[in-house]
C-alpha atoms as a PDB file:
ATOM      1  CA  UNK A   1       0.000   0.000   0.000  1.00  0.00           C
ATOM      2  CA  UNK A   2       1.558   3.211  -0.979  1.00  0.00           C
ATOM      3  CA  UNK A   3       1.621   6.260   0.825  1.00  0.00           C
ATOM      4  CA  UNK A   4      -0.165   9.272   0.483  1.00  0.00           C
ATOM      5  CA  UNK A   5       1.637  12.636  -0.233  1.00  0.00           C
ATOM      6  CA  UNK A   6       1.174  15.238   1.884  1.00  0.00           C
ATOM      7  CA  UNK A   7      -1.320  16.832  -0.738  1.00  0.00           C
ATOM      8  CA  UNK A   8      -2.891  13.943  -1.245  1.00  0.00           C
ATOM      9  CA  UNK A   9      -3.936  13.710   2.237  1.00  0.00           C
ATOM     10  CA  UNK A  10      -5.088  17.768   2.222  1.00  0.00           C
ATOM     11  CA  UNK A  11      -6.980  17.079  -0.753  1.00  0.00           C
ATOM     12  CA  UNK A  12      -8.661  14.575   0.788  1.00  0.00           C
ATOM     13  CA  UNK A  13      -9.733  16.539   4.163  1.00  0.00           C
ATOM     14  CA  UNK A  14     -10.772  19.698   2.028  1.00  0.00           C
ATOM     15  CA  UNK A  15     -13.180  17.366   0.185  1.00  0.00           C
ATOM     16  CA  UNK A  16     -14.587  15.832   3.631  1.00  0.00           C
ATOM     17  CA  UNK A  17     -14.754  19.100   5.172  1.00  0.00           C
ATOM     18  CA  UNK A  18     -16.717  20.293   1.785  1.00  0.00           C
ATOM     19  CA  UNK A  19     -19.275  16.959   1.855  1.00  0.00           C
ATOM     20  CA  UNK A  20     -20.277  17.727   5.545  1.00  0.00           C
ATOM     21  CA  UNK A  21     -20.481  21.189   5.099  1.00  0.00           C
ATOM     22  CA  UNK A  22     -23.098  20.735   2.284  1.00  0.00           C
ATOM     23  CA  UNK A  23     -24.973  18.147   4.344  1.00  0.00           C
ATOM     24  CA  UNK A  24     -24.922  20.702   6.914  1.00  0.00           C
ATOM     25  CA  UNK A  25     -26.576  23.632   4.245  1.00  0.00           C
ATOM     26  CA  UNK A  26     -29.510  21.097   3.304  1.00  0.00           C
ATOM     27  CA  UNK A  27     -29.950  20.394   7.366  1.00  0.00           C
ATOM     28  CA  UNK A  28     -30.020  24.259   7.900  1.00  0.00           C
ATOM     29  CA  UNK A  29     -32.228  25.206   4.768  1.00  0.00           C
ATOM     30  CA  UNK A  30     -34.640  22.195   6.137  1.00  0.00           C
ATOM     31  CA  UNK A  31     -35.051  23.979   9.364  1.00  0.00           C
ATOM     32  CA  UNK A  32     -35.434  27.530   7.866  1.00  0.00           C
ATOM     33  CA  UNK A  33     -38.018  26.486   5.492  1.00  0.00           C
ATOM     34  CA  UNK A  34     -40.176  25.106   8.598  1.00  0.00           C
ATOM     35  CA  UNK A  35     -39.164  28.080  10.493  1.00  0.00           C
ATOM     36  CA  UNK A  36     -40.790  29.563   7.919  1.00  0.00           C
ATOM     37  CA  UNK A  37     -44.180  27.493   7.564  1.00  0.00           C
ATOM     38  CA  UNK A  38     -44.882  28.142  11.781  1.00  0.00           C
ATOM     39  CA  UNK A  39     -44.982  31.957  10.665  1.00  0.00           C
ATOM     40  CA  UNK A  40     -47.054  31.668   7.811  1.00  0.00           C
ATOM     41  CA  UNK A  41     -49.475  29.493  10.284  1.00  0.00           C
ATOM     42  CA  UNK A  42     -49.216  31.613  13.064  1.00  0.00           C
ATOM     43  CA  UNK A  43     -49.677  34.858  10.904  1.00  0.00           C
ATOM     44  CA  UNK A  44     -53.138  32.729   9.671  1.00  0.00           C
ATOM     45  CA  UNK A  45     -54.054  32.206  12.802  1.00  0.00           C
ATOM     46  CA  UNK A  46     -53.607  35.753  13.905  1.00  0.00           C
ATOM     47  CA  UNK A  47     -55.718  36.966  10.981  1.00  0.00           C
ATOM     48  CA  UNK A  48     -57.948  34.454  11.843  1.00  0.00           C
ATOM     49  CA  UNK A  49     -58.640  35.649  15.731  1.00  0.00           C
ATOM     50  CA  UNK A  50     -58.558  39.228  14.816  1.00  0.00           C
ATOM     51  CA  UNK A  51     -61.453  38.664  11.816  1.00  0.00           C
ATOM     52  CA  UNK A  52     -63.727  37.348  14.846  1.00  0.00           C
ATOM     53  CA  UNK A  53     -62.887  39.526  17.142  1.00  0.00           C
ATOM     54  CA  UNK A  54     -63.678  42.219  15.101  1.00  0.00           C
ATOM     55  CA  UNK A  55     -66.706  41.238  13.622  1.00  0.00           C
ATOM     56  CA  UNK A  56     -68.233  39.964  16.741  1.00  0.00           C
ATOM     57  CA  UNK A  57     -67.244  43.058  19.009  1.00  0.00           C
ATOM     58  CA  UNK A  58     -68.298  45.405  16.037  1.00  0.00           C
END
C-alpha cells in the first residue's frame, strides 16, 4: 500500500470538510423552510382571531 503525499492527504480533508459542510446547508435550509411554515401558520391564525374579534365586538 503506498503512501499518500502530503497533498494527497489535504486534498482529501478539504473534500470531507466540503461533503459535511453541504450536508450541513440542506440540514439548515430544512429547518429555515419550517421556520418559515410556523410563521405563515401563526400569521393565519392571527388573521384568523382578529377577523372574529372584530366582527363579533363590532
Amino acid at each position: 500500500m503506498a503512501r499518500k503525499s502530503a497533498t494527497e492527504v489535504k486534498i482529501d480533508f478539504l473534500v470531507k470538510e466540503i461533503r459535511e459542510l453541504r450536508h450541513e446547508t440542506k440540514s439548515l435550509r430544512a429547518d429555515i423552510n419550517k421556520g418559515k411554515g410556523a410563521i405563515w401558520i401563526l400569521i393565519a391564525i392571527a388573521g384568523i382571531v382578529t377577523s372574529g374579534y372584530n366582527y363579533f365586538i363590532k
